[in-house]
PDB file of N, CA and C in Angstrom:
ATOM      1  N   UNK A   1      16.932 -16.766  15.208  1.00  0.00           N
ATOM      2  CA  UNK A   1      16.787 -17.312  13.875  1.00  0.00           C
ATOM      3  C   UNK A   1      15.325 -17.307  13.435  1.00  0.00           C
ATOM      4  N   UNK A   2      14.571 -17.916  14.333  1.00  0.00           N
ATOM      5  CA  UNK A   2      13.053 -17.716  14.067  1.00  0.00           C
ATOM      6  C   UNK A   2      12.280 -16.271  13.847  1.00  0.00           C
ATOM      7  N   UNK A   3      13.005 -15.220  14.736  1.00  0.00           N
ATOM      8  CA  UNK A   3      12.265 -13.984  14.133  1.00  0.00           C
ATOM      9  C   UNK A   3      12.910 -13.723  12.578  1.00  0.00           C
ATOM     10  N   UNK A   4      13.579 -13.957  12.319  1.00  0.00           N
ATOM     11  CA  UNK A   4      14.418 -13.482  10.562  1.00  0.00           C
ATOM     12  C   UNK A   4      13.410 -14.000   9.879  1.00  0.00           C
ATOM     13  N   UNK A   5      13.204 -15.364  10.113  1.00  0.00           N
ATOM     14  CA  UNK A   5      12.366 -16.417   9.411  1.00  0.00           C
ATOM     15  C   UNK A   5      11.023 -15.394   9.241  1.00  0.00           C
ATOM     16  N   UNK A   6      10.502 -15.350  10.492  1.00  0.00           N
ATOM     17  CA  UNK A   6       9.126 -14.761  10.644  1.00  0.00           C
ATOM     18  C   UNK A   6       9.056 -13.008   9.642  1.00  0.00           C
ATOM     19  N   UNK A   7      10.402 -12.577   9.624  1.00  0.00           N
ATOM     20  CA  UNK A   7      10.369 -11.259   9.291  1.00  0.00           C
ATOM     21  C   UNK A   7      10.400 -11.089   7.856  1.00  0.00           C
ATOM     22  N   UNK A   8      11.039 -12.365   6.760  1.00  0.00           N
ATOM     23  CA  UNK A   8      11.450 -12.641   5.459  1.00  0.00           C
ATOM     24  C   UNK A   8       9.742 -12.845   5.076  1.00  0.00           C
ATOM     25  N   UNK A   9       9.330 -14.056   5.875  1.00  0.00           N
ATOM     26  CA  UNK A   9       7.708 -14.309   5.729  1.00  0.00           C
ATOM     27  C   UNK A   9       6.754 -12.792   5.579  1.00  0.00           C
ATOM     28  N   UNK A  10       7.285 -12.427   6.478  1.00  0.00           N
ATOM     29  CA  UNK A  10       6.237 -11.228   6.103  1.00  0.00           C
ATOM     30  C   UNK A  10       6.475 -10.285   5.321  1.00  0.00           C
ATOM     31  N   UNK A  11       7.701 -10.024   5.169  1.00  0.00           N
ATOM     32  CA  UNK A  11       8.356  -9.167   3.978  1.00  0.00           C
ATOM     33  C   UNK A  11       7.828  -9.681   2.892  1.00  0.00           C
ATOM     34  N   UNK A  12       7.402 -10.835   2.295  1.00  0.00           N
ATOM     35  CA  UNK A  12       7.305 -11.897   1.560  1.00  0.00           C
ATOM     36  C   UNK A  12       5.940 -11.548   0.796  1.00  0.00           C
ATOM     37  N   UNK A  13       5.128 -11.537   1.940  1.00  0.00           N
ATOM     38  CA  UNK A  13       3.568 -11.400   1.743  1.00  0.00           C
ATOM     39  C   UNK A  13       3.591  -9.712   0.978  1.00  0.00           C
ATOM     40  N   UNK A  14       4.318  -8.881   2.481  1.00  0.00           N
ATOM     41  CA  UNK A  14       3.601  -7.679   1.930  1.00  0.00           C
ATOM     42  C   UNK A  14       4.502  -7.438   0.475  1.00  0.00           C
ATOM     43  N   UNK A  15       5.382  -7.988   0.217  1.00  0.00           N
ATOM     44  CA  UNK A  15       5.362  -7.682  -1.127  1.00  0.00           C
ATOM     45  C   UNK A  15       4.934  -8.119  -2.548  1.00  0.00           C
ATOM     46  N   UNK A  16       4.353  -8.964  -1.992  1.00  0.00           N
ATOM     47  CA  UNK A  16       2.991  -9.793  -3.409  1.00  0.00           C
ATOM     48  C   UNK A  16       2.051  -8.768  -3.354  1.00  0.00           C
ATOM     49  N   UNK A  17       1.606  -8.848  -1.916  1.00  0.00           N
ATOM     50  CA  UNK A  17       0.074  -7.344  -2.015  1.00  0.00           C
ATOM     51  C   UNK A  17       0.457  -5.803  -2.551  1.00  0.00           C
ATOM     52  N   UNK A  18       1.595  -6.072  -2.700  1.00  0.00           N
ATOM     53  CA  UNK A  18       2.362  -4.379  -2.961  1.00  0.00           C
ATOM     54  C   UNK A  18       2.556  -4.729  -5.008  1.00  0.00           C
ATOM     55  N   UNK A  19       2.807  -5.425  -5.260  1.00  0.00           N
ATOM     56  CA  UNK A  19       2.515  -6.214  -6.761  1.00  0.00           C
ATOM     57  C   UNK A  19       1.585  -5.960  -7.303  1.00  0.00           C
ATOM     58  N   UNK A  20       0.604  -6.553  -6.231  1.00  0.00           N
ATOM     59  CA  UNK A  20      -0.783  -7.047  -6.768  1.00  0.00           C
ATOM     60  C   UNK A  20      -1.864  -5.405  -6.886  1.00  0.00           C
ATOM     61  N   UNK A  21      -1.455  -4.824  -5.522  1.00  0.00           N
ATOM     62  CA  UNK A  21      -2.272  -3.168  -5.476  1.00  0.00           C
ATOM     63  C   UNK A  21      -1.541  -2.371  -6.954  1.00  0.00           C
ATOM     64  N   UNK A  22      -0.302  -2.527  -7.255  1.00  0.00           N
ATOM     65  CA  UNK A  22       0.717  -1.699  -7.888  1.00  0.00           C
ATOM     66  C   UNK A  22      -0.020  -1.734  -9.355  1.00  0.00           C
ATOM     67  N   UNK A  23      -0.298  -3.248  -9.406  1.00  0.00           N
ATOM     68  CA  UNK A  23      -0.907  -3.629 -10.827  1.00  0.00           C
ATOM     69  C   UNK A  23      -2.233  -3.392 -11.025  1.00  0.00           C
ATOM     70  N   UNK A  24      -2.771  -3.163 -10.145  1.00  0.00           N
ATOM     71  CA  UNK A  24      -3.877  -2.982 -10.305  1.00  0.00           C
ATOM     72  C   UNK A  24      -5.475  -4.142 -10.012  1.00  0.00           C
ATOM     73  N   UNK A  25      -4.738  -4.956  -9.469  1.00  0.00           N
ATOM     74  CA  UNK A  25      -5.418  -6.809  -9.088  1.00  0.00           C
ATOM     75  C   UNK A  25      -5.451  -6.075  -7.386  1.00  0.00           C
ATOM     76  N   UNK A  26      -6.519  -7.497  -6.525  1.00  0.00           N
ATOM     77  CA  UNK A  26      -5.984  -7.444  -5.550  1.00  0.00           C
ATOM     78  C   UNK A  26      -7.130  -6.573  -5.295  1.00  0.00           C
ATOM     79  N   UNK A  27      -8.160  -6.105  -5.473  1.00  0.00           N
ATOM     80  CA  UNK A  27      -8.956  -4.862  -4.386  1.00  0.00           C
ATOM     81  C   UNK A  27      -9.924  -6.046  -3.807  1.00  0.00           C
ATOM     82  N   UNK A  28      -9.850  -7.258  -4.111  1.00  0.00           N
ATOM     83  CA  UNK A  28     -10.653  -8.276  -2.578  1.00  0.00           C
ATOM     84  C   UNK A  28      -9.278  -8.056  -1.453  1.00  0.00           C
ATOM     85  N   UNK A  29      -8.703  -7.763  -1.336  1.00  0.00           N
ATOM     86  CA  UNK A  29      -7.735  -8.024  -0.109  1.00  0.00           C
ATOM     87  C   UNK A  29      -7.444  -6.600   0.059  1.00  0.00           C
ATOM     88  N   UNK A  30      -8.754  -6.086   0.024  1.00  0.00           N
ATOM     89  CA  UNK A  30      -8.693  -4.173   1.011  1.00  0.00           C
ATOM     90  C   UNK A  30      -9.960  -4.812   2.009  1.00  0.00           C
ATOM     91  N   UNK A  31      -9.612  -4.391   3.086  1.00  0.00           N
ATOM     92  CA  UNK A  31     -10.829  -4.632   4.165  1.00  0.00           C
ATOM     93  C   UNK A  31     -11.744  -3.620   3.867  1.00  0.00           C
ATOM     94  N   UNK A  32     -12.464  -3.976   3.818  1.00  0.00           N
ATOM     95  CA  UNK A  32     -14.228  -2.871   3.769  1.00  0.00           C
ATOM     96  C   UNK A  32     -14.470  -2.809   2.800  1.00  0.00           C
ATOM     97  N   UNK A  33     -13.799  -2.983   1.608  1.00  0.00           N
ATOM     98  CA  UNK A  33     -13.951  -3.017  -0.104  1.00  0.00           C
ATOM     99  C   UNK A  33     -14.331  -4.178  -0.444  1.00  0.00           C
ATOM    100  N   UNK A  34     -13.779  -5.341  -0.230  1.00  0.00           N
ATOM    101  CA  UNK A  34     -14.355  -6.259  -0.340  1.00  0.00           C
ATOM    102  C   UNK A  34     -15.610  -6.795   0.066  1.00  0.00           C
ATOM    103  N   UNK A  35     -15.662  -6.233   1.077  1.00  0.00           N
ATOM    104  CA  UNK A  35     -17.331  -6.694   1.568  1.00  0.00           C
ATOM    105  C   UNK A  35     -18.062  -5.481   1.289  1.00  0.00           C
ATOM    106  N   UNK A  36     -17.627  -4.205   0.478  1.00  0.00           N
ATOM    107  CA  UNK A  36     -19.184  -3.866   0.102  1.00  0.00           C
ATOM    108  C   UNK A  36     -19.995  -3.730  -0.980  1.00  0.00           C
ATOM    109  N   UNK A  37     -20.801  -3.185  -0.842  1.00  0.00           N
ATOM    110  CA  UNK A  37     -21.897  -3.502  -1.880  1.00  0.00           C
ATOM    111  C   UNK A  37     -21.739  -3.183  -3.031  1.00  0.00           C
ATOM    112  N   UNK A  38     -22.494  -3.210  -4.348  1.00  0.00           N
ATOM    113  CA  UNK A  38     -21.983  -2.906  -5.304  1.00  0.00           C
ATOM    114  C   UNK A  38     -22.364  -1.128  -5.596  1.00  0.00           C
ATOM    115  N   UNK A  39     -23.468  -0.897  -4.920  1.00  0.00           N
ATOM    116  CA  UNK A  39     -23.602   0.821  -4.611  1.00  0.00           C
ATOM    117  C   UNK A  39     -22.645   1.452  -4.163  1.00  0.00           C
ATOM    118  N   UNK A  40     -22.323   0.763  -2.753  1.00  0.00           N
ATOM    119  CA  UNK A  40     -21.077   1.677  -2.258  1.00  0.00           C
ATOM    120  C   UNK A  40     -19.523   1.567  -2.976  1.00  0.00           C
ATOM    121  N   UNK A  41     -19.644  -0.147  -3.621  1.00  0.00           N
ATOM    122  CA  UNK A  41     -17.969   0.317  -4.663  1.00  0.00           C
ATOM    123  C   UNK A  41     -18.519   1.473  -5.612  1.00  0.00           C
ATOM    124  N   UNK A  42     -19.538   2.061  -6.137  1.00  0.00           N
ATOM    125  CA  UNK A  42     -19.819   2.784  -7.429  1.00  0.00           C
ATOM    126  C   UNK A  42     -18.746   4.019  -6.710  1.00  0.00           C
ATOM    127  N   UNK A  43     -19.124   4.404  -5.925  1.00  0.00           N
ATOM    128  CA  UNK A  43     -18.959   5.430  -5.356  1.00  0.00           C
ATOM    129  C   UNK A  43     -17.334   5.888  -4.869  1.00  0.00           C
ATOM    130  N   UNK A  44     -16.378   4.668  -4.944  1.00  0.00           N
ATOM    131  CA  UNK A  44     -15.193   4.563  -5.067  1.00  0.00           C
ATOM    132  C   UNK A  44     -14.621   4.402  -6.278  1.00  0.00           C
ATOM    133  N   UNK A  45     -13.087   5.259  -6.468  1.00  0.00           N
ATOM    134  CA  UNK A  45     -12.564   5.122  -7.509  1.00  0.00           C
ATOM    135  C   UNK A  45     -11.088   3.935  -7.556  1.00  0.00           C
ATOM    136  N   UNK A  46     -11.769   2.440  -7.918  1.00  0.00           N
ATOM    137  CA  UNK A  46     -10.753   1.676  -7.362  1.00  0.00           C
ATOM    138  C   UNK A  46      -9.777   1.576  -7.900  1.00  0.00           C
ATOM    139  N   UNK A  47      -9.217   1.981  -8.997  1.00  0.00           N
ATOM    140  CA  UNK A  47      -7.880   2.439  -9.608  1.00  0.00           C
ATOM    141  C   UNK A  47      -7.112   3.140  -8.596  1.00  0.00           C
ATOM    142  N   UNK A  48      -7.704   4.658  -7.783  1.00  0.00           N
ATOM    143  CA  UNK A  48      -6.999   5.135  -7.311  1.00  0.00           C
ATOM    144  C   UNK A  48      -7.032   4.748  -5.764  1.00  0.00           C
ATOM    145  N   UNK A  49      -7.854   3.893  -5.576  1.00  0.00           N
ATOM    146  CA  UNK A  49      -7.729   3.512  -3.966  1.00  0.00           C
ATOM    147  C   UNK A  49      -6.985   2.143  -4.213  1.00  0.00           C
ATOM    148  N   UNK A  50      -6.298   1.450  -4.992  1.00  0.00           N
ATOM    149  CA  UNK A  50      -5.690   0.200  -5.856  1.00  0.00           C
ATOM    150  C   UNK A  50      -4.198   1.093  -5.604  1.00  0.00           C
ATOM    151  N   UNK A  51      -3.615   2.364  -6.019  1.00  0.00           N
ATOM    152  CA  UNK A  51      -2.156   3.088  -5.929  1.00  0.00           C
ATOM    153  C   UNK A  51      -2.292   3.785  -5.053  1.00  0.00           C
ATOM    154  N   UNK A  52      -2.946   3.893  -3.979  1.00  0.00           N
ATOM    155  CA  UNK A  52      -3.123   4.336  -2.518  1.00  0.00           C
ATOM    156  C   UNK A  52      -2.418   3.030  -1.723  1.00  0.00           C
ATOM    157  N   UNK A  53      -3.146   2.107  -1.795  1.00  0.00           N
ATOM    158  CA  UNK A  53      -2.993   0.913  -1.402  1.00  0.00           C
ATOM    159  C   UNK A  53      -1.643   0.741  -1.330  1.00  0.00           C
ATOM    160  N   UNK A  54      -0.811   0.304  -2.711  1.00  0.00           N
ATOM    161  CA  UNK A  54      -0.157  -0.181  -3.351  1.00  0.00           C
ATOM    162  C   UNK A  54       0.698   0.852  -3.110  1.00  0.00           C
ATOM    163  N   UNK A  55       1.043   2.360  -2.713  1.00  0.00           N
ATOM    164  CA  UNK A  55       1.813   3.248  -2.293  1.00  0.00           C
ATOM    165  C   UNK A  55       2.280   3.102  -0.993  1.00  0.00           C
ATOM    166  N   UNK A  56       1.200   2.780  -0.254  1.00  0.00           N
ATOM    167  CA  UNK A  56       1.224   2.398   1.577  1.00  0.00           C
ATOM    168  C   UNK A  56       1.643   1.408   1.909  1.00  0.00           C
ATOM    169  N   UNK A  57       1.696   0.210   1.068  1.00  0.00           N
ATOM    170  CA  UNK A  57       2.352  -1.110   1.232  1.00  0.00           C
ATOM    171  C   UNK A  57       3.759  -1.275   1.023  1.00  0.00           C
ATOM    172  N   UNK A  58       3.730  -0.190  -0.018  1.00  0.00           N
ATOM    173  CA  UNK A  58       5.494   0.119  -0.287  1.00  0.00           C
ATOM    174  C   UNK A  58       6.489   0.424   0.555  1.00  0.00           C
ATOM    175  N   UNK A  59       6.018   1.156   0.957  1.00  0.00           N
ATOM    176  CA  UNK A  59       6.554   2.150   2.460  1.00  0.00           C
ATOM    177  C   UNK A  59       6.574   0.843   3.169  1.00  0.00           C
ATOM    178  N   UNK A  60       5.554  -0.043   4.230  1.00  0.00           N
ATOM    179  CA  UNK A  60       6.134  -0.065   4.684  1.00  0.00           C
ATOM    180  C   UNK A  60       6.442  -1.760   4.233  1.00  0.00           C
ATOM    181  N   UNK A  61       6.798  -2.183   3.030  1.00  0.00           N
ATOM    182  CA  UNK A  61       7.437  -3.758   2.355  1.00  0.00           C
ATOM    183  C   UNK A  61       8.591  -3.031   2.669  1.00  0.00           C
ATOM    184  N   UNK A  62       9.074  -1.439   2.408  1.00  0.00           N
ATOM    185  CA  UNK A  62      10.493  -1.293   2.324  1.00  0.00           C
ATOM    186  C   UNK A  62      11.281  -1.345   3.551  1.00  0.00           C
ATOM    187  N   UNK A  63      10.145  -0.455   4.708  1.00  0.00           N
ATOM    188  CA  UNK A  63      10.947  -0.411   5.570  1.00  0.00           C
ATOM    189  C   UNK A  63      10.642  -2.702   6.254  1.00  0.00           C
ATOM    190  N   UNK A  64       9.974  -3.345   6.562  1.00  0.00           N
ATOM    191  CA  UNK A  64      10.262  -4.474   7.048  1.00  0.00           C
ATOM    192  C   UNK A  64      11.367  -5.551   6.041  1.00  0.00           C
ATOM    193  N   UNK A  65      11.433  -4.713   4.755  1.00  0.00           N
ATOM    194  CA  UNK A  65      12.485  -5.454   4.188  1.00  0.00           C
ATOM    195  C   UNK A  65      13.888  -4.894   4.781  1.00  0.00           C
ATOM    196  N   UNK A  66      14.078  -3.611   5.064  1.00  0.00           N
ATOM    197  CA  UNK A  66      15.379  -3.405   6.234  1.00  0.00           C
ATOM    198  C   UNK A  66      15.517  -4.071   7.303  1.00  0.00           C
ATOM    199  N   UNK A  67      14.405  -3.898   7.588  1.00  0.00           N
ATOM    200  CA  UNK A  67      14.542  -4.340   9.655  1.00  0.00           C
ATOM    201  C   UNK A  67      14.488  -6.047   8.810  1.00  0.00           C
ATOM    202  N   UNK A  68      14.114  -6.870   8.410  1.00  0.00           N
ATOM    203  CA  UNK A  68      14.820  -8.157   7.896  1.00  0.00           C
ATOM    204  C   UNK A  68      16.297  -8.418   7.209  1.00  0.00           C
ATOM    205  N   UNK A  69      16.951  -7.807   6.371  1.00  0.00           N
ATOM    206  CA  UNK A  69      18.361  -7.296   6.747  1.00  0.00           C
ATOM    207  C   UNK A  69      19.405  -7.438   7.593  1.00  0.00           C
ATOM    208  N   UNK A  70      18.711  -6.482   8.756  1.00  0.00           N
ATOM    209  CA  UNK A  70      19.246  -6.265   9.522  1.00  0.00           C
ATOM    210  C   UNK A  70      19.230  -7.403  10.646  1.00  0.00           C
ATOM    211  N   UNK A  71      18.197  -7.840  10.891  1.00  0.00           N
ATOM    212  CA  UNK A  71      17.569  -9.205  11.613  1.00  0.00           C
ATOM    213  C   UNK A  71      18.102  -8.512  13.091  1.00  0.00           C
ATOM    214  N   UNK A  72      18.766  -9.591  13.946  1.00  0.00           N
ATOM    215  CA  UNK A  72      19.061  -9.239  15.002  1.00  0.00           C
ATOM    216  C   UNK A  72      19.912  -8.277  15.646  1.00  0.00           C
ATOM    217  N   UNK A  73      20.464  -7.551  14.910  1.00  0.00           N
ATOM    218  CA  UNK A  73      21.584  -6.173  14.869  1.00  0.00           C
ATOM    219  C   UNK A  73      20.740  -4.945  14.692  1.00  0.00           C
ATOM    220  N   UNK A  74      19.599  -5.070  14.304  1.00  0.00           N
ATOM    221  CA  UNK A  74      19.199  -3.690  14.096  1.00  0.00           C
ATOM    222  C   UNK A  74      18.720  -2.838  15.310  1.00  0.00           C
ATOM    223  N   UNK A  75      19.182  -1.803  15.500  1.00  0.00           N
ATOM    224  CA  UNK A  75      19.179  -1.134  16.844  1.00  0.00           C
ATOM    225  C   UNK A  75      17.895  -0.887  17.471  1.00  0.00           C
ATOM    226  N   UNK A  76      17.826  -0.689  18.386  1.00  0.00           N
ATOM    227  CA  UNK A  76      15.928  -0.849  18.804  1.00  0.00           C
ATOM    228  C   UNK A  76      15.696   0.768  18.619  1.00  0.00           C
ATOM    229  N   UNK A  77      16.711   1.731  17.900  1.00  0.00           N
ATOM    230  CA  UNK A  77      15.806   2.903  17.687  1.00  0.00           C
ATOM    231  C   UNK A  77      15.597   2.937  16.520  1.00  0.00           C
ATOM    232  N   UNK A  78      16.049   1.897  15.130  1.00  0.00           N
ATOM    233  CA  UNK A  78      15.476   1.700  14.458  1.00  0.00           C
ATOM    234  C   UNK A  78      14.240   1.366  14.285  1.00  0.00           C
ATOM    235  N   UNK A  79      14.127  -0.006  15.573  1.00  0.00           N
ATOM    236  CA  UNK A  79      12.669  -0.682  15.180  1.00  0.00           C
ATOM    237  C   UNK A  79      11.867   0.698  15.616  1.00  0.00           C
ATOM    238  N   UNK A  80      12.188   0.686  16.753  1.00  0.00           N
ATOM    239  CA  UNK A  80      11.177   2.127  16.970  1.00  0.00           C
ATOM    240  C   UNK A  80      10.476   3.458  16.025  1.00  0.00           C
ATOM    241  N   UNK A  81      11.584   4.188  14.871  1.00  0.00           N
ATOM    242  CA  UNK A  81      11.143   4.561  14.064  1.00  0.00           C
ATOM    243  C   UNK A  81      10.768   3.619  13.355  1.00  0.00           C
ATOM    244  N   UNK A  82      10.986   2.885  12.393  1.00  0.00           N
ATOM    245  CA  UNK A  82      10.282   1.950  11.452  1.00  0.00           C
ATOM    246  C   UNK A  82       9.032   1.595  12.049  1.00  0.00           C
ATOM    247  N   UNK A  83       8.731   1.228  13.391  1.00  0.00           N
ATOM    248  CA  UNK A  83       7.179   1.653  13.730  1.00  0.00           C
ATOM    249  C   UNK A  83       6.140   2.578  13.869  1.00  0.00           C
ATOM    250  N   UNK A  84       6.784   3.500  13.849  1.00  0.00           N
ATOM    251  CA  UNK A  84       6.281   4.776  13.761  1.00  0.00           C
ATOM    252  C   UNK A  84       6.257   5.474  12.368  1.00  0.00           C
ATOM    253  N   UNK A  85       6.933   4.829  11.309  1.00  0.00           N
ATOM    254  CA  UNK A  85       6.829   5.222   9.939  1.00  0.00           C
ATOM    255  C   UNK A  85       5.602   4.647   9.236  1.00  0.00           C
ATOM    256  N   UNK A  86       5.496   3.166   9.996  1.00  0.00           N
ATOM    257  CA  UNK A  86       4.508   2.088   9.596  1.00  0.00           C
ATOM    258  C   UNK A  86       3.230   2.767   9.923  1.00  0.00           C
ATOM    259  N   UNK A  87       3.489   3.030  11.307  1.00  0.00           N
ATOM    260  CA  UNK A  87       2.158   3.783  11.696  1.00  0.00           C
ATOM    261  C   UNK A  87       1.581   5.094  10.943  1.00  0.00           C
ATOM    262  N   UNK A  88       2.908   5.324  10.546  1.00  0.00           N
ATOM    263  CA  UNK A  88       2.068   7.050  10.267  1.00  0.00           C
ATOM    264  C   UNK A  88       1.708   6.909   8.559  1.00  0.00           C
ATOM    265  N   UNK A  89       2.424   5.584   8.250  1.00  0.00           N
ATOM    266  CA  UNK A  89       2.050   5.221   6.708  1.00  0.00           C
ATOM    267  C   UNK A  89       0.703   5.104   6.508  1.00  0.00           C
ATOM    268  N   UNK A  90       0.194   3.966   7.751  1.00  0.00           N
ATOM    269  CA  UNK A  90      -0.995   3.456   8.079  1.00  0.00           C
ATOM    270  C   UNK A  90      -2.243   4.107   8.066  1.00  0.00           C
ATOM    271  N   UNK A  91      -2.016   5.416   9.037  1.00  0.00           N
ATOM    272  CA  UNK A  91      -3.039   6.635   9.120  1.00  0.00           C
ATOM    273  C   UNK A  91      -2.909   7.602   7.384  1.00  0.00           C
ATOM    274  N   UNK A  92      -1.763   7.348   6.918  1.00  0.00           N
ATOM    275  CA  UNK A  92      -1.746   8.545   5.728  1.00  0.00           C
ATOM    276  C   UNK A  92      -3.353   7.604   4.536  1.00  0.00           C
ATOM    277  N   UNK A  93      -2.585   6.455   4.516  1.00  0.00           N
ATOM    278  CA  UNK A  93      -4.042   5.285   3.498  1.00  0.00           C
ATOM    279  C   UNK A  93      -4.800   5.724   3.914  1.00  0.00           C
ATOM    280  N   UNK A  94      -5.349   5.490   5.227  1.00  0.00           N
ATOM    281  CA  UNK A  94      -6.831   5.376   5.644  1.00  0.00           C
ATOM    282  C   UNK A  94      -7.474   6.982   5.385  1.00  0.00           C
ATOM    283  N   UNK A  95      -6.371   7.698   5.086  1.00  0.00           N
ATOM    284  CA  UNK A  95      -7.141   9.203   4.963  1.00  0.00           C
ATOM    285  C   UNK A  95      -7.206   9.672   3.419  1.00  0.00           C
ATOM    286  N   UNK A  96      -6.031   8.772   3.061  1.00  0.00           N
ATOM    287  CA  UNK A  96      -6.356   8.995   1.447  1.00  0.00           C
ATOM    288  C   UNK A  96      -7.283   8.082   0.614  1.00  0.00           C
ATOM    289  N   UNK A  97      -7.196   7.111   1.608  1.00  0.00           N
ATOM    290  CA  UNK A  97      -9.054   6.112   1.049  1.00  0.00           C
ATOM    291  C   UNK A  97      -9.906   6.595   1.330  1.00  0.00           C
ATOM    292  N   UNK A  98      -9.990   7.144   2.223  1.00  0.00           N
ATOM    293  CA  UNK A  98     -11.600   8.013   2.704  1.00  0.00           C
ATOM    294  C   UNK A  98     -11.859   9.235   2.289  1.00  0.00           C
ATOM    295  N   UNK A  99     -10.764   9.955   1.551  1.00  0.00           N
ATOM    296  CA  UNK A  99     -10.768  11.252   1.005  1.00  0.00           C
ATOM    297  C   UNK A  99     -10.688  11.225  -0.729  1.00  0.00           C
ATOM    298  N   UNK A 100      -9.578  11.280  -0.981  1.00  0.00           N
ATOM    299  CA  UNK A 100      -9.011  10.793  -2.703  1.00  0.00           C
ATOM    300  C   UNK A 100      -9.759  10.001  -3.533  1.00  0.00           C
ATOM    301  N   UNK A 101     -10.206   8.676  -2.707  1.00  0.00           N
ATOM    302  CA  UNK A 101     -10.450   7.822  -3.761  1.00  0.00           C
ATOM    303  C   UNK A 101     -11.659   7.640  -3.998  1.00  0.00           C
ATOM    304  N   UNK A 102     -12.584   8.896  -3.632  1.00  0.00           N
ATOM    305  CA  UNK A 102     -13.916   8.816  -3.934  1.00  0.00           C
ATOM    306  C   UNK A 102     -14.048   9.411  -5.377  1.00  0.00           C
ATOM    307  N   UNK A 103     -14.985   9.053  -5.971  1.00  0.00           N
ATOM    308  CA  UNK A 103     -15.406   9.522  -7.273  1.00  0.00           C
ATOM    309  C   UNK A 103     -16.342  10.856  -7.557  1.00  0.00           C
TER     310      UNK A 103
END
């Protein structure tokens, strides 16, 4: 019962930050963006690192909104891909923030 709980909670979150990137709010809650300078934001285009964001969060709000669903029935080769989707979601951002969303 407590992991459902824990899994709705987080489904919960990442889908406010998936809102908030989508809309365009929300670039204090990118790690490394927020803390930098105002030279190095020039140099980013935060609109498009804002639907980078907000693309990558989607993926994976959608997939932990399944595996919550599913709660304790979901087969462990699900969780297994759904971690590996997460992951490879994970690496796709970090390459389209460091590539794309420069100006």
């Amino acid at each position: 019962m407590l992991a459902r709980i824990v899994l709705w909670v987080i489904f919960a979150v990442c889908a406010a930050m998936t809102v908030a990137f989508l809309s365009g709010h929300g670039a204090n809650l990118i790690a490394g963006y927020n803390t930098a300078t105002e030279a190095e934001k020039e140099t980013v285009n935060e609109r498009k690192l804002l639907r980078v964001m907000g693309g990558g969060m989607l993926v994976a709000t959608l997939v932990i909104f399944v595996l919550a669903l599913l709660g304790g029935a979901a087969p462990i080769v699900l969780v297994c891909v759904s971690t590996a989707v997460i992951a490879v979601d994970s690496v796709a951002m970090v390459y389209l923030a460091n590539t794309k969303c420069k100006k």
